[in-house]
C-alpha atoms as a PDB file:
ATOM      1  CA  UNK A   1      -6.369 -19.429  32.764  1.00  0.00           C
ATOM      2  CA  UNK A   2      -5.239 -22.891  32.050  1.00  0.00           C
ATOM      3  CA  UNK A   3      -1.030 -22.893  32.362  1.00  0.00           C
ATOM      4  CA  UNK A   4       0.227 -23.807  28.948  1.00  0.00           C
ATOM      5  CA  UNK A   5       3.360 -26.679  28.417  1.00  0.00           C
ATOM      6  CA  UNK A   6       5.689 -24.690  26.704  1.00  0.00           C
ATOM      7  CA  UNK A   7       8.860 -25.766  24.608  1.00  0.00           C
ATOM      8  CA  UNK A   8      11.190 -24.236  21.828  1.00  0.00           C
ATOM      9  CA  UNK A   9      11.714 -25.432  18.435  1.00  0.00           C
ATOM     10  CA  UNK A  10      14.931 -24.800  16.428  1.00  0.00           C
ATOM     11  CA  UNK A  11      14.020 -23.556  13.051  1.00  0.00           C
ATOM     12  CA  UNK A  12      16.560 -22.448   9.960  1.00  0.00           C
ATOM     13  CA  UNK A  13      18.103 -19.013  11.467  1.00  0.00           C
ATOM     14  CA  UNK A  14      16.132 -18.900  14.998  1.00  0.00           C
ATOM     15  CA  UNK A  15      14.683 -20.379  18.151  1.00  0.00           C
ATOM     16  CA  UNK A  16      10.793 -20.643  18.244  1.00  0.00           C
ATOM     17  CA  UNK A  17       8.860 -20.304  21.553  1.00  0.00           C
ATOM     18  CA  UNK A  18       5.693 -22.347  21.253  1.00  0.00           C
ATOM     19  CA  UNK A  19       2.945 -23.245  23.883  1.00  0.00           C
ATOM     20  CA  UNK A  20       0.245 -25.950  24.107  1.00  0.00           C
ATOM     21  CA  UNK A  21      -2.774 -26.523  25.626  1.00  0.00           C
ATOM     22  CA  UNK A  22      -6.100 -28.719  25.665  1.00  0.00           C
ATOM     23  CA  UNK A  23      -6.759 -32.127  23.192  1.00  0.00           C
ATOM     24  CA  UNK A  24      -8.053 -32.905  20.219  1.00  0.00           C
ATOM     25  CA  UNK A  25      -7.231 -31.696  16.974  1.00  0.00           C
ATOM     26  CA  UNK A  26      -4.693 -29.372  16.161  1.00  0.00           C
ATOM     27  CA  UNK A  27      -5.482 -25.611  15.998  1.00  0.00           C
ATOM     28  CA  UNK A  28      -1.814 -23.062  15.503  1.00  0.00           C
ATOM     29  CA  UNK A  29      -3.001 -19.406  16.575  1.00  0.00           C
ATOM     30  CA  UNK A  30      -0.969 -17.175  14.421  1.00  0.00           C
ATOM     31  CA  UNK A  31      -0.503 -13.575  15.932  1.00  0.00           C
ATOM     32  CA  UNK A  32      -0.269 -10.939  13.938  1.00  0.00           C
ATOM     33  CA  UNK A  33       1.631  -7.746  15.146  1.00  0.00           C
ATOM     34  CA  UNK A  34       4.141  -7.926  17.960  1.00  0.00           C
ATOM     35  CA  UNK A  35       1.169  -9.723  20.471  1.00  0.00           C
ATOM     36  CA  UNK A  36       2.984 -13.116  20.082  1.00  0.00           C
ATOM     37  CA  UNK A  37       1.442 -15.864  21.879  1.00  0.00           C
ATOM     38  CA  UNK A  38      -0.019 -13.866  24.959  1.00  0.00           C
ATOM     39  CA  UNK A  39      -2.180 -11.918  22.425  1.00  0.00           C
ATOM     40  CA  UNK A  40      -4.277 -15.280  22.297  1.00  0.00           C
ATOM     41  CA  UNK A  41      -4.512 -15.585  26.548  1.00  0.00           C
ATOM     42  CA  UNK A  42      -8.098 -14.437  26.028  1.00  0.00           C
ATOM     43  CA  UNK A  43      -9.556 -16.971  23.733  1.00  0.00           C
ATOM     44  CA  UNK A  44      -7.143 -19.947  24.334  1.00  0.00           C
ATOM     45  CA  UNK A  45      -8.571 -21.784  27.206  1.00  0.00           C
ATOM     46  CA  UNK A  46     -12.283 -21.819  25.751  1.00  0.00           C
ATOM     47  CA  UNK A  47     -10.841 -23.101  22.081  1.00  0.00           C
ATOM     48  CA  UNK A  48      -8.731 -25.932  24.383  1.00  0.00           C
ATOM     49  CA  UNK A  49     -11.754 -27.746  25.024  1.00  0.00           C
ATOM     50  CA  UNK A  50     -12.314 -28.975  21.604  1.00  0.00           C
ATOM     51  CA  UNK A  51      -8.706 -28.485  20.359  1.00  0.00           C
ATOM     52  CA  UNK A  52      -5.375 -28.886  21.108  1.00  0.00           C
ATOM     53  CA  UNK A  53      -4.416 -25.681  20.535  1.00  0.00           C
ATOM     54  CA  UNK A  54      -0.705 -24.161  19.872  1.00  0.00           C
ATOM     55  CA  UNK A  55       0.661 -20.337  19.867  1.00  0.00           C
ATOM     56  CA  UNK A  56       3.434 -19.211  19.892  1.00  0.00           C
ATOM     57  CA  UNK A  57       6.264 -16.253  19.008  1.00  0.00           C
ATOM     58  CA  UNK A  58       7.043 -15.653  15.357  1.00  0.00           C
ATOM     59  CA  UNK A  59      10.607 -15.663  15.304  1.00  0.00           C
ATOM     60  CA  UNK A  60      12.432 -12.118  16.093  1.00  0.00           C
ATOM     61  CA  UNK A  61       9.651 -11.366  18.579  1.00  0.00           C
ATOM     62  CA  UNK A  62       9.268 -11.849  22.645  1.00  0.00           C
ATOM     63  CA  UNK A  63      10.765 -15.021  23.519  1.00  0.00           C
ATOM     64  CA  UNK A  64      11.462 -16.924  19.889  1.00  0.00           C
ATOM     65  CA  UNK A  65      15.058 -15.368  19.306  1.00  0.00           C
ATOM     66  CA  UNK A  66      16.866 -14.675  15.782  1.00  0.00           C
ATOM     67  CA  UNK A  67      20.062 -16.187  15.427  1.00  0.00           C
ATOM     68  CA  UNK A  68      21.160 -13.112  13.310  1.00  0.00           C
ATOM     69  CA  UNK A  69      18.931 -10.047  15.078  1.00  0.00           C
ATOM     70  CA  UNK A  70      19.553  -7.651  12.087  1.00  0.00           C
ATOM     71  CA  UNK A  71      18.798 -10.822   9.366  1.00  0.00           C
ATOM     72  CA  UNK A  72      15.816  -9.722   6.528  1.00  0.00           C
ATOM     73  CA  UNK A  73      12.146 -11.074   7.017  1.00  0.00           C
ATOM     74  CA  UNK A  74      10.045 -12.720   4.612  1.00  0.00           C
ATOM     75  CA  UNK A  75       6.610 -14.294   4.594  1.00  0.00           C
ATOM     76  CA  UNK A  76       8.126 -17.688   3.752  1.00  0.00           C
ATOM     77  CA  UNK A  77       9.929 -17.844   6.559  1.00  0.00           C
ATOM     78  CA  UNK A  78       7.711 -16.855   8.875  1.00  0.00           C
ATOM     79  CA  UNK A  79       5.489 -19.802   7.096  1.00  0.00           C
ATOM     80  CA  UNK A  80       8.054 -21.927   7.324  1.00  0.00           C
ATOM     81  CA  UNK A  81       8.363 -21.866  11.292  1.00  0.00           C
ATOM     82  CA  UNK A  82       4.814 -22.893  11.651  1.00  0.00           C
ATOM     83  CA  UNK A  83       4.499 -25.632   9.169  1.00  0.00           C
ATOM     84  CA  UNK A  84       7.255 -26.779  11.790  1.00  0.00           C
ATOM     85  CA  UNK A  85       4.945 -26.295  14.315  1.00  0.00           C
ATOM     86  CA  UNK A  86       2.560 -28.184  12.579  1.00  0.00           C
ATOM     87  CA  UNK A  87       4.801 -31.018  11.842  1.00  0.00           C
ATOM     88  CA  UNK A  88       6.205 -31.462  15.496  1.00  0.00           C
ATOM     89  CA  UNK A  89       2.686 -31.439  16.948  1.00  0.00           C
ATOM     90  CA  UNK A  90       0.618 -33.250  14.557  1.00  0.00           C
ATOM     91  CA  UNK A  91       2.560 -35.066  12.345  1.00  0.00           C
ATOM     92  CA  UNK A  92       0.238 -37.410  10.637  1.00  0.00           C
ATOM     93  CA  UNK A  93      -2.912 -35.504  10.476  1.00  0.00           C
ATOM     94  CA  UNK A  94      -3.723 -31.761   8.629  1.00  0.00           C
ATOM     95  CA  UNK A  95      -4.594 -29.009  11.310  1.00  0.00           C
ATOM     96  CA  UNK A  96      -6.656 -26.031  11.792  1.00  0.00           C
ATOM     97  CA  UNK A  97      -5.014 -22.883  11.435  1.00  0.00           C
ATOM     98  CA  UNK A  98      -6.000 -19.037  12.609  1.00  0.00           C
ATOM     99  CA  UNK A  99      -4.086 -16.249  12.103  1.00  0.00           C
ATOM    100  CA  UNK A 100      -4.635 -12.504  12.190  1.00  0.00           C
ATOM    101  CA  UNK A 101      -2.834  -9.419  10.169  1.00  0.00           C
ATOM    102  CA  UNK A 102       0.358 -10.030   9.472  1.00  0.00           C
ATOM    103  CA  UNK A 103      -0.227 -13.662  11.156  1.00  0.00           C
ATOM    104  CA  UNK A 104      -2.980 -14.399   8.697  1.00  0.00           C
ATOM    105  CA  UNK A 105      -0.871 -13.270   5.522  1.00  0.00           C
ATOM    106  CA  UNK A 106       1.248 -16.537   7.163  1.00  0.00           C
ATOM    107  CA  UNK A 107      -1.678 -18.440   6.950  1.00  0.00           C
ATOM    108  CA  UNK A 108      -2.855 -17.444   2.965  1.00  0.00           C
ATOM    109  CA  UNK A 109       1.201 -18.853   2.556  1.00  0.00           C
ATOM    110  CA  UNK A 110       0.993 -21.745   4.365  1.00  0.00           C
ATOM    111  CA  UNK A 111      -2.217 -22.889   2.690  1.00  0.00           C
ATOM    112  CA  UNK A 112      -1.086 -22.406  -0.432  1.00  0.00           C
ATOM    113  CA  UNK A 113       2.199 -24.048  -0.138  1.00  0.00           C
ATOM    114  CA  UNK A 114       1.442 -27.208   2.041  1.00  0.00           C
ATOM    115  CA  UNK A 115      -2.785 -27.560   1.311  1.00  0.00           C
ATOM    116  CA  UNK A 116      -1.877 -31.160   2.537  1.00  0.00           C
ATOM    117  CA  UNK A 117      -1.022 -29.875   6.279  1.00  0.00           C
ATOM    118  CA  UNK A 118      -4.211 -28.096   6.372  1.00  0.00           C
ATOM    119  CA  UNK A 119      -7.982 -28.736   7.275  1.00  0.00           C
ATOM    120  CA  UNK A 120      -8.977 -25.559   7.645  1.00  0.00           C
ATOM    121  CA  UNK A 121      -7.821 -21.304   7.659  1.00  0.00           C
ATOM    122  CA  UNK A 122      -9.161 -18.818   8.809  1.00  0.00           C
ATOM    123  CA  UNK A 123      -7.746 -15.699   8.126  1.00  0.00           C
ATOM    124  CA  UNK A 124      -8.746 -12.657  10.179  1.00  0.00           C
ATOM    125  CA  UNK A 125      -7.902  -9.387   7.985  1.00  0.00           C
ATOM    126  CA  UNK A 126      -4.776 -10.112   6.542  1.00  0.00           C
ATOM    127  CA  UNK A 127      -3.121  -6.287   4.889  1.00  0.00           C
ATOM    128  CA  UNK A 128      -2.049  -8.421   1.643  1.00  0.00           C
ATOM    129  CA  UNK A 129      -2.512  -4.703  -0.362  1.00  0.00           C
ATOM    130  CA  UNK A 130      -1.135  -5.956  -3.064  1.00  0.00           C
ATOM    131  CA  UNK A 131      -4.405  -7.618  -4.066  1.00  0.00           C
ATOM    132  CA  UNK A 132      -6.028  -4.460  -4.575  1.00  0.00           C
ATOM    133  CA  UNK A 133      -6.546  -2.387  -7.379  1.00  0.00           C
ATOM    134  CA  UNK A 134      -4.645   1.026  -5.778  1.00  0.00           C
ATOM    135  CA  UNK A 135      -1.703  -0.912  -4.417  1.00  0.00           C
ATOM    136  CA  UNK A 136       0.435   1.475  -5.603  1.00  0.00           C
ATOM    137  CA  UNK A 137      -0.487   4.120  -3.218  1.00  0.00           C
ATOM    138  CA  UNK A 138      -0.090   1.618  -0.388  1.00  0.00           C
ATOM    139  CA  UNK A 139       3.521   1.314  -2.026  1.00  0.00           C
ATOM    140  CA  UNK A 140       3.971   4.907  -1.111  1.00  0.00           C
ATOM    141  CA  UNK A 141       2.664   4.734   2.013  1.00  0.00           C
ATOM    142  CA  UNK A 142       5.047   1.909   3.204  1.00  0.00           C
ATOM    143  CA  UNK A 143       7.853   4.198   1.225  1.00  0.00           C
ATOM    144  CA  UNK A 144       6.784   6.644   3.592  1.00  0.00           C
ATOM    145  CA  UNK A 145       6.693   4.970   6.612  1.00  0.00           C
ATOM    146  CA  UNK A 146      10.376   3.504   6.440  1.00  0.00           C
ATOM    147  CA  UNK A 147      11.618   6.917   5.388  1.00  0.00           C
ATOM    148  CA  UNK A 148      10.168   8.549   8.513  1.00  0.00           C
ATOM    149  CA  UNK A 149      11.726   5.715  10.641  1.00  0.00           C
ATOM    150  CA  UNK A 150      14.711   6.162   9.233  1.00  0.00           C
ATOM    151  CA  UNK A 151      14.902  10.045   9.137  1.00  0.00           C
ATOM    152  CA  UNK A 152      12.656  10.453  12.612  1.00  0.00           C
ATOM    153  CA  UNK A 153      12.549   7.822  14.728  1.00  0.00           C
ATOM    154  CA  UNK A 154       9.696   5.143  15.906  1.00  0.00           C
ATOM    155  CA  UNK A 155       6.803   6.958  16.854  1.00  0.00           C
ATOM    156  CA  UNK A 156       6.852   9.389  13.836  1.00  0.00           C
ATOM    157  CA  UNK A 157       6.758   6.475  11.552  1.00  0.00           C
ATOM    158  CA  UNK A 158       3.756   4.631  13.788  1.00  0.00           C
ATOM    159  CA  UNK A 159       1.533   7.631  13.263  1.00  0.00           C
ATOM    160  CA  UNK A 160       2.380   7.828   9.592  1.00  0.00           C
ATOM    161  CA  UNK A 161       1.894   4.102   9.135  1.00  0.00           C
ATOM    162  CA  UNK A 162      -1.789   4.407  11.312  1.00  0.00           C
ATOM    163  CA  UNK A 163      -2.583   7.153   8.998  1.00  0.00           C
ATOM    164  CA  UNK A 164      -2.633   5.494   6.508  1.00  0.00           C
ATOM    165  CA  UNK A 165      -4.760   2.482   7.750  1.00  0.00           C
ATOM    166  CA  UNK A 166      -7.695   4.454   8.804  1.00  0.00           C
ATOM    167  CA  UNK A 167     -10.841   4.950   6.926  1.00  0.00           C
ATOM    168  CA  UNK A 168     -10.812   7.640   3.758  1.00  0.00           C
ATOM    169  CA  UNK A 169     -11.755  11.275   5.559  1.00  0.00           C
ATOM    170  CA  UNK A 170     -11.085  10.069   8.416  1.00  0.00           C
ATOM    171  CA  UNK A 171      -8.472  12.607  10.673  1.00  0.00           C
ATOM    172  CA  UNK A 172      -8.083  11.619  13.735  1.00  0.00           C
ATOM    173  CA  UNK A 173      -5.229  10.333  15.872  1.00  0.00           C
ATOM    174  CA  UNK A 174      -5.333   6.338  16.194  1.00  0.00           C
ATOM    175  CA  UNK A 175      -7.267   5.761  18.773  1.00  0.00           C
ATOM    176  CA  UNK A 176      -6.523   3.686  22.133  1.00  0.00           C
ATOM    177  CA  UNK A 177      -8.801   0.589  22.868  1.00  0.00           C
ATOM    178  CA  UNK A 178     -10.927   1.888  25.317  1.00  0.00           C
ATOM    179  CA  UNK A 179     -11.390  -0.074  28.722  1.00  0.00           C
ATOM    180  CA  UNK A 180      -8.812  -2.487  28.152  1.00  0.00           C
ATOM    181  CA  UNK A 181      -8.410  -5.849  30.980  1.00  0.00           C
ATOM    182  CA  UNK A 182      -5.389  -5.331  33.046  1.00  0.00           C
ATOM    183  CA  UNK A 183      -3.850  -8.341  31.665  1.00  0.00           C
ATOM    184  CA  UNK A 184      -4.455  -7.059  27.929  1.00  0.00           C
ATOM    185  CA  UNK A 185      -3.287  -3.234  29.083  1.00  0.00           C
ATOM    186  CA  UNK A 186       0.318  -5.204  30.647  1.00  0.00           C
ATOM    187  CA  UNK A 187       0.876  -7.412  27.246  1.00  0.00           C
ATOM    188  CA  UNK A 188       0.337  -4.038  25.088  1.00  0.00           C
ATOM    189  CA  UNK A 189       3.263  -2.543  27.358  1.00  0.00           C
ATOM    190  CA  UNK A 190       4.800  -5.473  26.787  1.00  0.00           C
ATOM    191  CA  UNK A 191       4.861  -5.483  23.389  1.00  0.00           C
ATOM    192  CA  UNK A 192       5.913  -2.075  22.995  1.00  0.00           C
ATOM    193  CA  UNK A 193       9.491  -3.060  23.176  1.00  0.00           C
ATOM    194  CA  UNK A 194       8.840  -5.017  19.509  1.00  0.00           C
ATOM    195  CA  UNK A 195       7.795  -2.350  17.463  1.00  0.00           C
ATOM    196  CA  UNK A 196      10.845  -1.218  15.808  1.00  0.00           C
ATOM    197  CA  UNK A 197      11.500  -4.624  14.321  1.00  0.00           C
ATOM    198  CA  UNK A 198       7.754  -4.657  13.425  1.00  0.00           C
ATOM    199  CA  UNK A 199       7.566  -1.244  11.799  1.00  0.00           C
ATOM    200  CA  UNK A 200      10.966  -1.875  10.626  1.00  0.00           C
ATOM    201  CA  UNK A 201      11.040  -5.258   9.249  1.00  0.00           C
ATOM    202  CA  UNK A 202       7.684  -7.323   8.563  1.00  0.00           C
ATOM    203  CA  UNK A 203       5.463  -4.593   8.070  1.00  0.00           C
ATOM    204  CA  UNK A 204       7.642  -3.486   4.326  1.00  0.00           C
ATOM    205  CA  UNK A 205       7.619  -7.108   4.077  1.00  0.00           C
ATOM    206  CA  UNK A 206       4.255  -8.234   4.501  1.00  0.00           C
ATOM    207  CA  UNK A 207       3.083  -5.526   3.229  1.00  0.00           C
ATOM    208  CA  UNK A 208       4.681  -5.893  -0.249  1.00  0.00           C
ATOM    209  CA  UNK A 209       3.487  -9.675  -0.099  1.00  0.00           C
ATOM    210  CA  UNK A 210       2.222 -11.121  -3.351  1.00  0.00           C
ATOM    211  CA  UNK A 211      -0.375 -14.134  -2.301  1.00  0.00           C
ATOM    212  CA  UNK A 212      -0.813 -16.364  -5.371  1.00  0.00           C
ATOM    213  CA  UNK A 213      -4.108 -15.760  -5.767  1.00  0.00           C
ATOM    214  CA  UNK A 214      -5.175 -18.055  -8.586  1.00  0.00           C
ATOM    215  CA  UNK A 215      -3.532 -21.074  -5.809  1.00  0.00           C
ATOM    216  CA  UNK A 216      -5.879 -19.958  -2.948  1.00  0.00           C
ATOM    217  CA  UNK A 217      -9.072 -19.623  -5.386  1.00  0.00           C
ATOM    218  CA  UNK A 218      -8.540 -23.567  -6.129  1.00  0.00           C
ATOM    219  CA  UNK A 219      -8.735 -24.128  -2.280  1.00  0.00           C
ATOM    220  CA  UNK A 220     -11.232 -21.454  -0.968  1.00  0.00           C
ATOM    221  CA  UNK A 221     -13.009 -24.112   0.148  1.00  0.00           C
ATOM    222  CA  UNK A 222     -10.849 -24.245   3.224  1.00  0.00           C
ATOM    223  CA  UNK A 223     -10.110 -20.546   3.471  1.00  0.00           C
ATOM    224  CA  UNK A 224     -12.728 -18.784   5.556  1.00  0.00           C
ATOM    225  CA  UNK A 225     -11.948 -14.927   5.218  1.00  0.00           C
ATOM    226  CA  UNK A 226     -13.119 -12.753   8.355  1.00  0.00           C
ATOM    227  CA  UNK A 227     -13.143  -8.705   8.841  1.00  0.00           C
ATOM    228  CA  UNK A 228     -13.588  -7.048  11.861  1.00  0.00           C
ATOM    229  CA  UNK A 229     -17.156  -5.251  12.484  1.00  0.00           C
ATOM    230  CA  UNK A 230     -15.514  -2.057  13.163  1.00  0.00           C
ATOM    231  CA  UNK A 231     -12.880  -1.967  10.316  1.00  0.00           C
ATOM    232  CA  UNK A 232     -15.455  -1.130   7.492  1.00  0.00           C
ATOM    233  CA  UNK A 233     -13.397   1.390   5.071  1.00  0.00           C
ATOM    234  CA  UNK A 234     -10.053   0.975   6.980  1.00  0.00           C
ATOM    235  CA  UNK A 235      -7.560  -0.151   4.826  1.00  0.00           C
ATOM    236  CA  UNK A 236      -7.193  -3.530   6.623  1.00  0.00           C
ATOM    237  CA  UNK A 237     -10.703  -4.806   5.497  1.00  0.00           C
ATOM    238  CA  UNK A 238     -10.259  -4.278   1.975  1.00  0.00           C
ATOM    239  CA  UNK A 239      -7.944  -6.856   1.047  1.00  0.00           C
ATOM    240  CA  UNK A 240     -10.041  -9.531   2.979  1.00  0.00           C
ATOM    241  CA  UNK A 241     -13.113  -8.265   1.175  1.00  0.00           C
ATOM    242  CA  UNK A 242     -11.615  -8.200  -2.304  1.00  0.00           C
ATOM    243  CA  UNK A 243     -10.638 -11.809  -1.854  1.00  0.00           C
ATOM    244  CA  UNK A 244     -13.938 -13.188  -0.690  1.00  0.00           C
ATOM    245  CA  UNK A 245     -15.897 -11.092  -3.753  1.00  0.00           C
ATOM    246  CA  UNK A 246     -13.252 -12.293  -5.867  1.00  0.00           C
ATOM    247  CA  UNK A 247     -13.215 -16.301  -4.912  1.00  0.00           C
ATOM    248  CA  UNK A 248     -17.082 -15.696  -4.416  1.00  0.00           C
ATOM    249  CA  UNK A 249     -17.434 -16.947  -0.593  1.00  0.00           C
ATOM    250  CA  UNK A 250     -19.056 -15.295   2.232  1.00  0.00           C
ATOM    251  CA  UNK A 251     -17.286 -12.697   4.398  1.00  0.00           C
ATOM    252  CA  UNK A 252     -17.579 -13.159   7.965  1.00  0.00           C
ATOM    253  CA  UNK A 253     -17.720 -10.561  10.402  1.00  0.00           C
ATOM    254  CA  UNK A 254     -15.965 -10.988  14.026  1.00  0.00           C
ATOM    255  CA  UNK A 255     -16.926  -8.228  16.770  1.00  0.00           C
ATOM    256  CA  UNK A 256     -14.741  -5.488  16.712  1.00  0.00           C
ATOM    257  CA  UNK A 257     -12.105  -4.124  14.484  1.00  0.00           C
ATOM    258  CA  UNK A 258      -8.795  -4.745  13.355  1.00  0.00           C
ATOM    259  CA  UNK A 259      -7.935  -5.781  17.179  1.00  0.00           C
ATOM    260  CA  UNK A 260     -10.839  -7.793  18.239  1.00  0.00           C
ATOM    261  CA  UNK A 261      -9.280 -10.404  19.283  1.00  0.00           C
ATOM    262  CA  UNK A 262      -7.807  -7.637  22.525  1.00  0.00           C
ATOM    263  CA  UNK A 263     -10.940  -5.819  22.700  1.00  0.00           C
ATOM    264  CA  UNK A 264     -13.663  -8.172  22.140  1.00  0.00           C
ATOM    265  CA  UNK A 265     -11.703 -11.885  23.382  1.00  0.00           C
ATOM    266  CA  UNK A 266     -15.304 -13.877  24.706  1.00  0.00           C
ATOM    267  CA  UNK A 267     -17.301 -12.389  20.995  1.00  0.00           C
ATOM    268  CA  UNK A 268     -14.077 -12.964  18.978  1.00  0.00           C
ATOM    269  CA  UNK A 269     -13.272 -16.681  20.557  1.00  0.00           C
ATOM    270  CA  UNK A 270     -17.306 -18.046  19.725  1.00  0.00           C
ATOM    271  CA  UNK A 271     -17.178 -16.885  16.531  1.00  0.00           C
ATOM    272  CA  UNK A 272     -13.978 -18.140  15.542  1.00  0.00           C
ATOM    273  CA  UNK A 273     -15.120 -21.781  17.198  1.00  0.00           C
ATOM    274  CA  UNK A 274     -17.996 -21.476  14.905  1.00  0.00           C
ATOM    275  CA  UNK A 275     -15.954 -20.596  12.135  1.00  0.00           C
ATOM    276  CA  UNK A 276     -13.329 -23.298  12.225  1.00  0.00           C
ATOM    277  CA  UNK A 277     -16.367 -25.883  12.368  1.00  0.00           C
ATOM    278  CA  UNK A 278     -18.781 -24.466   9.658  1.00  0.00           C
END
C-alpha cells in the first residue's frame, strides 16, 4: 500500500483529517459508517493511478476531532467539510466524488448544492428513506432505535437498528463478513470505538434526511446510483433503486452488499473505476 500525505483542515466547529494519494484529477472517497478513511485502504492505491485521490474522517470520527464532542449533526455539515476538501485540493477544476451510506447521502447534498464543484457522483446505497413511499415506518424504526440506546445501552440499539435493515422475512441475527483480511478485521475493531456517536448521532440524522429530489433529477446526468449485489430487499437498496426508476437511469450493481467495499475491495474498486469514467 502506497503511504498517503496526510494533513488536517480546520472546518466551522472541527478539525478534519484528510489523506492524499496518486495524480490526476480529483476523486474525494466519502465513507459512510464509522470506517473513515482506512475503510478505503483496499481500493485506494489502484484508483491513484488515474486520480488523485482524497479520504478522509468525517468530522466527530477517528482522527477529525469536534470542537464541541456533544454538538448536533447534520447532513450539511458533513457536506460542508468536503466541499472544503474539494476546494483546498482542487480549487479551479470540478472533481469526482464517491461516497457510500451515510457518505453517499453527503454526496446527493453536495451535488445538489455546489453542481459547479462536481464532474461526477457516484453514490453507493445511500439510506435516504425518506424517498420512499413507507418512510413512516422507517420513522419508527429510528424512534426505536434511539429509545433502546437511550433506555439499554449500545448493542441493544445496534441489533434493533440491523433489524430493521434486513430483507422482509428475513430473522436472523446480522451476520459477520465472513473471511475478512487481517487489515479489514483490525479497522472493524477499530471502529468499534465510534459507534455510539454513529448510532447516536448521524444515523437519526441521516436517516431523517430530505434530498431535494426534483434538484438531483435536473443533474442525474452526473449522478450514477449503485446497489450492492447482495442487498436486494434490504432496506438499504431501496432508496437507491427508487431514485434511479424515478430519474429513469440505470442502476448499477457493485459485488457484494451493503459493505462491499470491506468484503469485495479488488470487484468493488474496477467497477467503481468504470463507473466514474462511463
Amino acid at each position: 500500500m502506497t503511504e498517503p500525505t496526510t494533513g488536517s483542515l480546520r472546518v466551522p466547529g472541527a478539525t478534519l483529517h484528510y489523506e492524499v494519494r496518486g495524480r490526476g484529477p480529483l476523486l474525494l472517497l466519502i465513507p459512510g459508517g464509522t470506517g473513515g478513511a482506512a475503510s478505503f485502504d483496499g481500493i485506494a492505491d489502484d484508483l491513484a493511478a488515474e486520480y488523485t485521490v482524497a479520504t478522509y474522517d468525517p468530522r466527530g470520527m477517528s482522527a477529525s476531532t469536534l470542537d464541541d464532542p456533544g454538538a448536533a449533526q447534520s447532513v450539511a455539515e458533513h457536506a460542508d467539510g468536503a466541499l472544503r476538501i474539494l476546494d483546498l485540493l482542487s480549487p479551479h477544476a470540478p472533481a469526482r466524488v464517491f461516497g457510500t451510506s451515510s457518505g453517499a447521502i453527503v454526496a446527493l447534498h453536495l451535488l445538489a448544492a455546489h453542481p459547479e464543484r462536481i464532474d461526477r457522483v457516484v453514490a453507493h446505497e445511500p439510506p435516504v428513506v425518506e424517498v420512499l413511499p413507507d418512510a413512516a415506518a422507517h420513522r419508527k424504526l429510528l424512534a426505536r432505535v434511539q429509545e433502546t440506546l437511550h433506555s439499554r445501552g449500545l448493542m441493544p440499539a445496534m441489533a434493533e437498528f440491523a433489524a430493521g435493515l434486513r430483507k422482509d422475512g428475513e430473522t436472523a441475527g446480522p451476520r459477520a463478513p465472513a473471511g475478512l483480511p487481517p487489515q479489514a478485521a483490525a479497522r472493524a475493531e477499530r471502529t468499534m470505538a465510534g459507534l455510539p456517536y454513529f448510532v447516536g448521532r448521524i444515523v437519526p440524522a441521516f436517516m431523517s434526511y430530505v434530498p431535494d429530489v426534483d434538484r438531483l433529477a435536473a443533474l442525474s446526468d452526473r449522478l450514477v446510483l449503485v446497489c450492492g449485489e447482495d442487498s436486494r430487499g434490504e432496506l438499504p437498496y431501496r432508496p437507491a433503486a427508487s431514485l434511479a426508476e424515478r430519474f429513469a437511469t440505470e442502476l448499477l450493481h457493485f459485488p457484494g452488499g451493503h459493505t462491499g467495499l470491506t468484503t469485495h475491495p479488488a470487484g468493488f474498486g474496477e467497477h467503481l473505476r468504470k463507473a466514474l469514467c462511463a
